[in-house]
Protein backbone atom coordinates (compact mmCIF):
# COMPACT_ATOMS: atom_id res chain seq x y z
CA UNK A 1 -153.86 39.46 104.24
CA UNK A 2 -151.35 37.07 105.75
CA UNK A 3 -147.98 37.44 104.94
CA UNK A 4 -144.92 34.50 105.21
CA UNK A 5 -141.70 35.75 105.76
CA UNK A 6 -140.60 34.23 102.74
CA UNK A 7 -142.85 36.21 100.50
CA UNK A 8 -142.21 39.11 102.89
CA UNK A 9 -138.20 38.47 101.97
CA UNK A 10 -139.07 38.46 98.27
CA UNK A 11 -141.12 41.65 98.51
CA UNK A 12 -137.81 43.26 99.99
CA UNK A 13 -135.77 41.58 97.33
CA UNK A 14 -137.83 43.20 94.74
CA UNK A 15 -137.87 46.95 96.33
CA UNK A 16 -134.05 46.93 96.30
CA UNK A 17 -133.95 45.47 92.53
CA UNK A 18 -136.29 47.90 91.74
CA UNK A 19 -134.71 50.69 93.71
CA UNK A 20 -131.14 49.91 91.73
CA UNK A 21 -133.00 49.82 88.35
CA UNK A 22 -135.34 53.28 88.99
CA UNK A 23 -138.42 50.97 88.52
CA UNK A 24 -141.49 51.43 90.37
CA UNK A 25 -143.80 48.89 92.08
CA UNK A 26 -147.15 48.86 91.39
CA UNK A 27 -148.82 46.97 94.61
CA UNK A 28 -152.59 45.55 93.41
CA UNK A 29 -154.11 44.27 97.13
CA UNK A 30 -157.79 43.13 97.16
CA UNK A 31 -159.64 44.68 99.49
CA UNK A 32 -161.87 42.78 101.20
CA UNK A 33 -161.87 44.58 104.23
CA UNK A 34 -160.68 48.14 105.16
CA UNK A 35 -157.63 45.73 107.40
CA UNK A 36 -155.93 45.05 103.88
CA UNK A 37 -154.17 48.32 102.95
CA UNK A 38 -153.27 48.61 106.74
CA UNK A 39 -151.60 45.28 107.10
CA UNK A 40 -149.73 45.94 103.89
CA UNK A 41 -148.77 49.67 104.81
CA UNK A 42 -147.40 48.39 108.20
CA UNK A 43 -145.45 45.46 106.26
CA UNK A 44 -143.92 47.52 103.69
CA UNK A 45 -143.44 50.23 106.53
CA UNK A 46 -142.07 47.32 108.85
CA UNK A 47 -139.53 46.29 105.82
CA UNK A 48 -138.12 49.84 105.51
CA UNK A 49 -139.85 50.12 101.89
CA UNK A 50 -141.44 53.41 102.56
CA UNK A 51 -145.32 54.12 101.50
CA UNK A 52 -145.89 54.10 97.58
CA UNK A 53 -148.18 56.79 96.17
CA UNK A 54 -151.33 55.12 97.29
CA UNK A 55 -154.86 55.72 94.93
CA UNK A 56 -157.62 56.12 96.87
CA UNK A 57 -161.60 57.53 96.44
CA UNK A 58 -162.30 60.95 97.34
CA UNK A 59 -164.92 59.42 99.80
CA UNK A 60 -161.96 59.16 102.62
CA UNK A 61 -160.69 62.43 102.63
CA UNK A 62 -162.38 63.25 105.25
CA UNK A 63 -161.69 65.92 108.17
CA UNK A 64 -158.38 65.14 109.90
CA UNK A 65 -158.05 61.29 108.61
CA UNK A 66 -158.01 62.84 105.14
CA UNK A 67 -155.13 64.91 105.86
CA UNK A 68 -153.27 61.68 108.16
CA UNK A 69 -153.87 59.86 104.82
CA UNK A 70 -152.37 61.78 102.42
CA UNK A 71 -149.21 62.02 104.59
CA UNK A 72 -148.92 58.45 104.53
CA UNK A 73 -149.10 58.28 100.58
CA UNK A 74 -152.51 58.79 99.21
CA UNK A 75 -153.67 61.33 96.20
CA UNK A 76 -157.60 61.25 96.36
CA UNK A 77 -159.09 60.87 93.14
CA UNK A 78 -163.08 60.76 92.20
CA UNK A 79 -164.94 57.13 92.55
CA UNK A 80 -166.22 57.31 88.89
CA UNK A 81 -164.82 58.79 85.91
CA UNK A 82 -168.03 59.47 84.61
CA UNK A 83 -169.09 63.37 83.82
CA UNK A 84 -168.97 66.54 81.44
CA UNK A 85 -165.43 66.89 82.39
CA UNK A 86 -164.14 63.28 82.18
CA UNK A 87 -161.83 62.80 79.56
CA UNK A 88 -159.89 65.77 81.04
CA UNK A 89 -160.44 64.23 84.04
CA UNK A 90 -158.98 60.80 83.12
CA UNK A 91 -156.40 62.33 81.09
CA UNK A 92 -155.20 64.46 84.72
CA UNK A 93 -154.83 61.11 86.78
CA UNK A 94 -152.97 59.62 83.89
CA UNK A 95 -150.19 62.28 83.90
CA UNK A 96 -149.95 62.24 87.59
CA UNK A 97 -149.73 58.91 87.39
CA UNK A 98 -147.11 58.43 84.65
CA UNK A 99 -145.33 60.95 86.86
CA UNK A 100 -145.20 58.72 89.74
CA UNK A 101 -143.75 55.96 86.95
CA UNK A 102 -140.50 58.61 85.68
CA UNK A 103 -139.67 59.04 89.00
CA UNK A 104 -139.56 55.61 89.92
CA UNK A 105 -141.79 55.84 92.65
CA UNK A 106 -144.17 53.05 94.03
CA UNK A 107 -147.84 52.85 93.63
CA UNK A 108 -150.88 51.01 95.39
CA UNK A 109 -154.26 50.58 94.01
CA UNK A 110 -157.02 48.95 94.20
CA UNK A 111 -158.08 46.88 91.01
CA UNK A 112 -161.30 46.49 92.20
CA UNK A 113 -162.24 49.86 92.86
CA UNK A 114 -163.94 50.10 95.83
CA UNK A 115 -163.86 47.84 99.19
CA UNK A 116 -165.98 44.18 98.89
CA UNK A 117 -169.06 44.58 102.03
CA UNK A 118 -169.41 40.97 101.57
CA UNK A 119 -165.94 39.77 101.60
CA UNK A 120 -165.63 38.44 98.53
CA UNK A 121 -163.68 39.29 95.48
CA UNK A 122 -165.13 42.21 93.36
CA UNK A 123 -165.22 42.05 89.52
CA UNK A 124 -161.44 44.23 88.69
CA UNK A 125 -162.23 47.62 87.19
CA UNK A 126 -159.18 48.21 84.64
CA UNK A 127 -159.26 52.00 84.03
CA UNK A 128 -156.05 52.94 86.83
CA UNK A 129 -154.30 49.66 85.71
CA UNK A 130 -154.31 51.32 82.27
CA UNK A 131 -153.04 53.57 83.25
CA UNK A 132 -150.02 52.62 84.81
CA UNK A 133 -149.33 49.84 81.66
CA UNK A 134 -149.86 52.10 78.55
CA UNK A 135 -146.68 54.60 79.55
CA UNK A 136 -144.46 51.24 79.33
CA UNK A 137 -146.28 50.27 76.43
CA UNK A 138 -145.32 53.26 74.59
CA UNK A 139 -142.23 53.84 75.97
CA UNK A 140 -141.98 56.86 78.47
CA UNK A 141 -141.15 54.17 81.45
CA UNK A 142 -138.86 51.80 80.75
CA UNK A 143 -140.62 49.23 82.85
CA UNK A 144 -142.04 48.81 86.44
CA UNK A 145 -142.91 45.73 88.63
CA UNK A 146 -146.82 44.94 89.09
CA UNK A 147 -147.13 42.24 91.99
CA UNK A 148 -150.59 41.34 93.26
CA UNK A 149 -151.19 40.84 96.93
């Protein structure tokens, strides 16, 4: 991730609209390389935008970087959805999720899923992403801001 002040400006721009209007920002970086979500936690951090709510697999909460993690932003939820229990599962992250939304808070994700070994882009997984659109859709968020990085 290389940022240009201008889009760095616009990024700003956007927090404070969507500050004024109680919107939240839901940040989509790729992640190619475990240097993504730093780059764009020190740039938002760097801007004075604070750390969204930050999705992110149950795999890193490990001992002491799991617990540095989650007081920079991130909720750890399960790499699959998969099991006897998921559709109480899913239905869990969703709330906590559409929390997040009512509150106007930001959000970061990862539409692929998990982290690329060879670089390249992975095939988007849209289960999260569904989750953040189908509360606007029916109406218990007014609206948010998605913005791909």
């Amino acid at each position: 991730l290389i940022f240009e002040r201008e889009q760095l400006n616009a990024l700003a721009a956007l927090s404070m609209r969507a500050r004024e209007e109680g919107r939240s920002i839901v940040y989509l970086p790729s992640h190619k390389s475990h240097i993504d979500y730093l780059v764009l936690q020190f740039s938002l951090w760097n801007l004075g935008l604070g750390a969204p709510a930050i999705a992110a697999g149950e795999n890193l909460n490990l001992p002491m970087v799991g617990s540095l993690l989650r007081r920079n932003g991130a909720f750890y939820i399960r790499r699959s959805f998969g099991g006897e229990d998921s559709e109480l599962y899913s239905t869990v992250v969703a709330v906590y999720l559409e929390g997040l939304l009512r509150r106007g808070a930001n959000v970061k994700f990862f539409s692929e899923g998990g982290r690329s070994r060879s670089g390249k882009l992975l095939q988007p997984k849209i289960g999260l992403l569904g989750m953040i659109v189908d509360p606007i859709l029916y109406g218990v968020v007014e609206d948010g801001y998605i913005v791909p990085v």
